[in-house]
C-alpha atoms as a PDB file:
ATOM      1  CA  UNK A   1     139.036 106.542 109.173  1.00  0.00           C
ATOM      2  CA  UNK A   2     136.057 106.217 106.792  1.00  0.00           C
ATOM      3  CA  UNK A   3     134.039 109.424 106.309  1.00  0.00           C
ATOM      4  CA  UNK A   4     129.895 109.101 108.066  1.00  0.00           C
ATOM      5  CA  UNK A   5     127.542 110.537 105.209  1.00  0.00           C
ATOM      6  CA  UNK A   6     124.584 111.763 106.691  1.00  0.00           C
ATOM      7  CA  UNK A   7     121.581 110.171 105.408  1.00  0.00           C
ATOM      8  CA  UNK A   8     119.127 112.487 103.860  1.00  0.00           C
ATOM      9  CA  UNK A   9     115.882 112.971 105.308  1.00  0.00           C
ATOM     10  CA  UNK A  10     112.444 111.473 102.989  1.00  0.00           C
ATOM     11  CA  UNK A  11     110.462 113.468 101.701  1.00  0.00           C
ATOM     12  CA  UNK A  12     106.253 113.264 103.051  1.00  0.00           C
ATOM     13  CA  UNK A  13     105.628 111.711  99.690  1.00  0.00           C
ATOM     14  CA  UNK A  14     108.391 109.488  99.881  1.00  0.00           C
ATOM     15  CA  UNK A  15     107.000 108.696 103.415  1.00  0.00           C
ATOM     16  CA  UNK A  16     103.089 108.166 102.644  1.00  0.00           C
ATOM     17  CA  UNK A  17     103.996 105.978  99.455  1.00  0.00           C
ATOM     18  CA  UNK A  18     105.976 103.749 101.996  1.00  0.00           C
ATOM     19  CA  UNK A  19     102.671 103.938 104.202  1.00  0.00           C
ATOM     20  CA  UNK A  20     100.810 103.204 101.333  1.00  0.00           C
ATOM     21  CA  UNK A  21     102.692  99.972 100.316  1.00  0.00           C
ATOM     22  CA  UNK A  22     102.652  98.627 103.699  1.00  0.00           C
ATOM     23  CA  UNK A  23      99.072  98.854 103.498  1.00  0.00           C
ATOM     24  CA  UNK A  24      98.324  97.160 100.370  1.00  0.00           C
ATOM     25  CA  UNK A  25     100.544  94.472 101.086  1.00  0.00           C
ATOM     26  CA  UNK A  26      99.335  93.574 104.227  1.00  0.00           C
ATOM     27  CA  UNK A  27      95.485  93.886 103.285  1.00  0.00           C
ATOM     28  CA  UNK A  28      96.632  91.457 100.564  1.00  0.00           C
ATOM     29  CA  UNK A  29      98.271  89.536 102.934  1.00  0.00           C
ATOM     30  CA  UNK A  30      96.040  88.949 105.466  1.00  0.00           C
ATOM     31  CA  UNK A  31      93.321  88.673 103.277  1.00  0.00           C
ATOM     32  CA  UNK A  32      94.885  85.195 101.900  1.00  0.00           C
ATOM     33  CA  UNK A  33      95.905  84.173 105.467  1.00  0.00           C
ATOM     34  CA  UNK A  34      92.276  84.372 106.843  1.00  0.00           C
ATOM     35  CA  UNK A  35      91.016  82.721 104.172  1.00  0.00           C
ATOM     36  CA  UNK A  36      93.675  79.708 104.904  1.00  0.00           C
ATOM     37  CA  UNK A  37      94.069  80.036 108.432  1.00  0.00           C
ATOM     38  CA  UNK A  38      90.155  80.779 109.567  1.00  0.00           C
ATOM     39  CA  UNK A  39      90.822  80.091 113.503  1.00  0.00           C
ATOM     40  CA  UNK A  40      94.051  81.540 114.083  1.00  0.00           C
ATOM     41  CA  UNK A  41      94.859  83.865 116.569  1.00  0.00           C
ATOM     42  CA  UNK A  42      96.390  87.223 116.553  1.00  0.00           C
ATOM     43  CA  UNK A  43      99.448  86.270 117.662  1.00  0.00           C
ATOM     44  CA  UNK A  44      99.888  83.965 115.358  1.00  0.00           C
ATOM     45  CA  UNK A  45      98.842  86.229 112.842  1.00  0.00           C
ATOM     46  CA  UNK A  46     101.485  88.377 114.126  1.00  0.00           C
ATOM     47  CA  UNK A  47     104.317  85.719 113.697  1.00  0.00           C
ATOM     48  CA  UNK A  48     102.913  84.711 110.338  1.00  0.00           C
ATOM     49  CA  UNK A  49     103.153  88.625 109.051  1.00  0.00           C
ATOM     50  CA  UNK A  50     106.423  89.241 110.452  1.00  0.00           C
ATOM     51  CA  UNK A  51     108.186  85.446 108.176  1.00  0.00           C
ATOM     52  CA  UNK A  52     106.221  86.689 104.651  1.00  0.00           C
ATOM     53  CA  UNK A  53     106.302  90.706 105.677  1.00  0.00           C
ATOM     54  CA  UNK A  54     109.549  91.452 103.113  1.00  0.00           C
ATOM     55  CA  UNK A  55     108.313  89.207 100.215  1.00  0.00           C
ATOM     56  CA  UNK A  56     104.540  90.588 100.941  1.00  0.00           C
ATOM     57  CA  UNK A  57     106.007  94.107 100.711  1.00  0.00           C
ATOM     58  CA  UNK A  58     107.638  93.300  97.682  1.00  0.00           C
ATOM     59  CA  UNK A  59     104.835  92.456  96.372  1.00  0.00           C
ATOM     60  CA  UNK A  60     103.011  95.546  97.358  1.00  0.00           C
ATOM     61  CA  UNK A  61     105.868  97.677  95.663  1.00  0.00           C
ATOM     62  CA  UNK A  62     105.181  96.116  92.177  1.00  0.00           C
ATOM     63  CA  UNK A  63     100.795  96.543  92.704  1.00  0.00           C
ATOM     64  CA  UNK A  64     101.700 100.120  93.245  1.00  0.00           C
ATOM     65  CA  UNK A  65     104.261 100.603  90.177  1.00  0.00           C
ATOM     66  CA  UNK A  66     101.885  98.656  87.805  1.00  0.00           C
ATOM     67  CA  UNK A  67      98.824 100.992  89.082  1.00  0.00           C
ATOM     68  CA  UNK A  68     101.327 104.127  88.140  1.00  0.00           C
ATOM     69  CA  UNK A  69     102.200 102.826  85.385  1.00  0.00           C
ATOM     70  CA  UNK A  70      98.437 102.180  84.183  1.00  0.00           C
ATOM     71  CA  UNK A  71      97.569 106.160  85.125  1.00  0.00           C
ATOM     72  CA  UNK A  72      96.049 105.541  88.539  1.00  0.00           C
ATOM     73  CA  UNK A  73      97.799 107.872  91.102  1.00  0.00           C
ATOM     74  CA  UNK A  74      97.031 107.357  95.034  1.00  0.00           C
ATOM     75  CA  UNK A  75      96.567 110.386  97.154  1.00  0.00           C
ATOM     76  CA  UNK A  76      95.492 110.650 100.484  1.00  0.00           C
ATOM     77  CA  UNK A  77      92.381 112.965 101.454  1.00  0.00           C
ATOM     78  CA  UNK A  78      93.858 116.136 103.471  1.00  0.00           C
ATOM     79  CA  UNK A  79      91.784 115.807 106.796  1.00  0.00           C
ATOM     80  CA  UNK A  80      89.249 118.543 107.616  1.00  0.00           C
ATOM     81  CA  UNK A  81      89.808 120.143 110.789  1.00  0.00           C
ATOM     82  CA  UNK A  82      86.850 119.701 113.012  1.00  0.00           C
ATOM     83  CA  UNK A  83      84.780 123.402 113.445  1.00  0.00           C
ATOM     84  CA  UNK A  84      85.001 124.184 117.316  1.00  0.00           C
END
């Protein structure tokens, strides 16, 4: 019987870069599909994100290595918590 390795769990960072590709790809994305598709609904917006959503994020991946690799880091803002 093959052995089950336990996958091991990401890390935040590992967690908000994935955030933060999603985002840039489909900001990118939809950016382009507005611009070509001015009177389209959101469902078909929907459909049309979920056929190009792996090359899109792809494409995201290789924005955020060549920003990294140009000395830009992204962070995200800690939120402040709201004074009662």
């Amino acid at each position: 019987m093959a052995e089950t390795k336990e996958k091991t769990p990401k890390t935040p960072e590992q967690t908000a870069m994935r955030k933060a590709v999603r985002l840039v790809a489909y900001t990118a994305w939809l950016q382009d599909f507005r611009a070509n598709n001015p009177d389209a609904t959101a469902d078909q917006r929907k459909v049309a994100w979920t056929a190009a959503k792996q090359g899109e994020i792809r494409k995201g991946r290789k924005i955020i290595k060549a920003l990294k690799r140009k000395g830009y880091d992204l962070t995200k803002p800690e939120r402040a918590t709201e004074a009662a």
